[in-house]
C-alpha atoms as a PDB file:
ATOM      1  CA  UNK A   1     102.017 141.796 139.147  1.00  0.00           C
ATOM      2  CA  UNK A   2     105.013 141.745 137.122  1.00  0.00           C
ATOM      3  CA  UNK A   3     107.106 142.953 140.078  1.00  0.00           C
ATOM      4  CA  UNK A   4     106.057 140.241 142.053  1.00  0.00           C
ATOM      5  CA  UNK A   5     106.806 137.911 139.509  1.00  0.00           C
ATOM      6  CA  UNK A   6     110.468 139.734 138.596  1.00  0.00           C
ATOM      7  CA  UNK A   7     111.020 139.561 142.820  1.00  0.00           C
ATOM      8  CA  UNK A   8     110.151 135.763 143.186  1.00  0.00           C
ATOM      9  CA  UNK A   9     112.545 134.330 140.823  1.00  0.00           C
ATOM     10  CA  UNK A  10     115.017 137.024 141.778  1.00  0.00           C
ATOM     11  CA  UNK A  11     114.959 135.457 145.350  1.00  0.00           C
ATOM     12  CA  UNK A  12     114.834 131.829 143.958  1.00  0.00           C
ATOM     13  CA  UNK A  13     118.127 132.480 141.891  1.00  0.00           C
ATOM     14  CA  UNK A  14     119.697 133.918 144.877  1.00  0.00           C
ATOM     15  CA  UNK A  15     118.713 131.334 147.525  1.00  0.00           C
ATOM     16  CA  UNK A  16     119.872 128.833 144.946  1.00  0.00           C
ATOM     17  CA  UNK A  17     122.820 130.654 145.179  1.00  0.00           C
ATOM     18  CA  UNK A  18     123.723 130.729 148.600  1.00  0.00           C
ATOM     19  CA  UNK A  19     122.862 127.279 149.226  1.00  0.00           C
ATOM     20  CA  UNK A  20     125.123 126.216 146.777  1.00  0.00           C
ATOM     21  CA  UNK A  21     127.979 128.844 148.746  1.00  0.00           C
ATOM     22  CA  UNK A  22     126.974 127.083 151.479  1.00  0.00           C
ATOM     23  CA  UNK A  23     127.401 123.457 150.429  1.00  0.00           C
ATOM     24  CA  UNK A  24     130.704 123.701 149.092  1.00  0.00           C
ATOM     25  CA  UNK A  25     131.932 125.681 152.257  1.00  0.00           C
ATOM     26  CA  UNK A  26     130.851 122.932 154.134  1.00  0.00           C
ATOM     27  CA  UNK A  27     132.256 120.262 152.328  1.00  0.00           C
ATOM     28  CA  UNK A  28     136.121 122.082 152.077  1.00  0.00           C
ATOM     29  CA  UNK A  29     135.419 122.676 156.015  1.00  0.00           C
ATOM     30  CA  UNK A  30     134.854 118.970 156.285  1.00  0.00           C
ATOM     31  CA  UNK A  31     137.863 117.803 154.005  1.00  0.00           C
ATOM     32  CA  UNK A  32     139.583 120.430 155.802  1.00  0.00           C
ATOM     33  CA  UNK A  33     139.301 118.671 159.384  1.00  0.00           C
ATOM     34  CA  UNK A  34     139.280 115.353 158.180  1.00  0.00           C
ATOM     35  CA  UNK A  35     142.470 115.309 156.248  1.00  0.00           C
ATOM     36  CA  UNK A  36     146.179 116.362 155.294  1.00  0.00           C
ATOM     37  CA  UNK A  37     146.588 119.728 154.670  1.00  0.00           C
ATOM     38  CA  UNK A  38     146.237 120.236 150.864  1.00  0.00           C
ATOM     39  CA  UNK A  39     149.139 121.887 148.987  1.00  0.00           C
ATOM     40  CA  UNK A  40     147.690 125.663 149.385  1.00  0.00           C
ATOM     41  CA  UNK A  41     145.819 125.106 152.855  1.00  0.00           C
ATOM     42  CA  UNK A  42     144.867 128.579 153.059  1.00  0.00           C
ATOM     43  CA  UNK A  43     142.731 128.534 150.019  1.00  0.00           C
ATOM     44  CA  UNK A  44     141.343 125.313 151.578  1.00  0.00           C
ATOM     45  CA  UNK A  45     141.080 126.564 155.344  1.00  0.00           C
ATOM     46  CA  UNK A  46     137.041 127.089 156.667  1.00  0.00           C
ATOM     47  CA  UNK A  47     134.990 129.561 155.763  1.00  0.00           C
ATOM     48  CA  UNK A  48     136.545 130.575 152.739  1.00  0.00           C
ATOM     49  CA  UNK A  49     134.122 130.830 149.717  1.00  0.00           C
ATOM     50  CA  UNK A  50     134.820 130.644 146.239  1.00  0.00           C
ATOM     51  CA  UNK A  51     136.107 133.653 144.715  1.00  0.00           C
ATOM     52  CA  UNK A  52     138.668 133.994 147.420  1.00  0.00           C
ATOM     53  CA  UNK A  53     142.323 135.704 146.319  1.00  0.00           C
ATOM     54  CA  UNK A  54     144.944 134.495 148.738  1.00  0.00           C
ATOM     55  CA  UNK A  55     148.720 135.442 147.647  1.00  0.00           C
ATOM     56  CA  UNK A  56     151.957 135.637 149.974  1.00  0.00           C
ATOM     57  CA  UNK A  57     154.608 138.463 149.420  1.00  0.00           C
ATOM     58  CA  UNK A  58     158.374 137.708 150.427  1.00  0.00           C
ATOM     59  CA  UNK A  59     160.692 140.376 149.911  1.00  0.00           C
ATOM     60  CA  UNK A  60     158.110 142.284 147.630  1.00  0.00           C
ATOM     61  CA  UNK A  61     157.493 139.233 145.427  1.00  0.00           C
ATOM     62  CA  UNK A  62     154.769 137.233 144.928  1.00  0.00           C
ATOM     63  CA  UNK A  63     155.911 133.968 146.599  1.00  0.00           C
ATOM     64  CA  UNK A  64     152.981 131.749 145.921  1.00  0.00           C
ATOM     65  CA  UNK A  65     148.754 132.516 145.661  1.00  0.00           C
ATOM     66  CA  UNK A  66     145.552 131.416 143.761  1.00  0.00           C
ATOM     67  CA  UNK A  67     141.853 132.135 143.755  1.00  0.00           C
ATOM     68  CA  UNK A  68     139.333 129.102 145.123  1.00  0.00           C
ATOM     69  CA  UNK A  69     136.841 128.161 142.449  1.00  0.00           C
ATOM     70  CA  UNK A  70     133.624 126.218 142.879  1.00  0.00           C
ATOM     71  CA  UNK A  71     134.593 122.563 143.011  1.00  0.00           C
ATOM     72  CA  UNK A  72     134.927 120.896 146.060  1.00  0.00           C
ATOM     73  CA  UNK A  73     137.958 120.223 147.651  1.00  0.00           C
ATOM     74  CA  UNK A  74     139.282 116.439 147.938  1.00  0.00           C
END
């Protein structure tokens, strides 16, 4: 019983999870198309979730790069 308890509100955090993932994909995809590219347009480019490390080497330097957090995009 306790297993079944422990494995439903596992799956409701994670669901709850996603969808959020999911929703703020969405809305950067939509800003995305919709708009100007923003200043780093590869952390704002489609499909990229939060979490994401983007960084561009010239000549063995870092040249610019960031990690996407969890707020939407505007």
């Amino acid at each position: 019983m306790l297993g079944l308890l422990y494995n439903a509100g596992m799956r409701q955090t994670l669901m709850d999870q996603l969808n959020s993932q999911l929703r703020l994909t969405t809305e950067r995809a939509l800003n995305y198309s919709q708009g100007a590219p923003a200043v780093n347009s590869r952390l704002d480019a489609p499909g990229h979730s939060a979490g994401t490390l983007t960084a561009r080497f010239v000549d063995k330097y870092v040249f610019n790069g960031g990690v996407l957090d969890d707020a939407p995009a505007n």
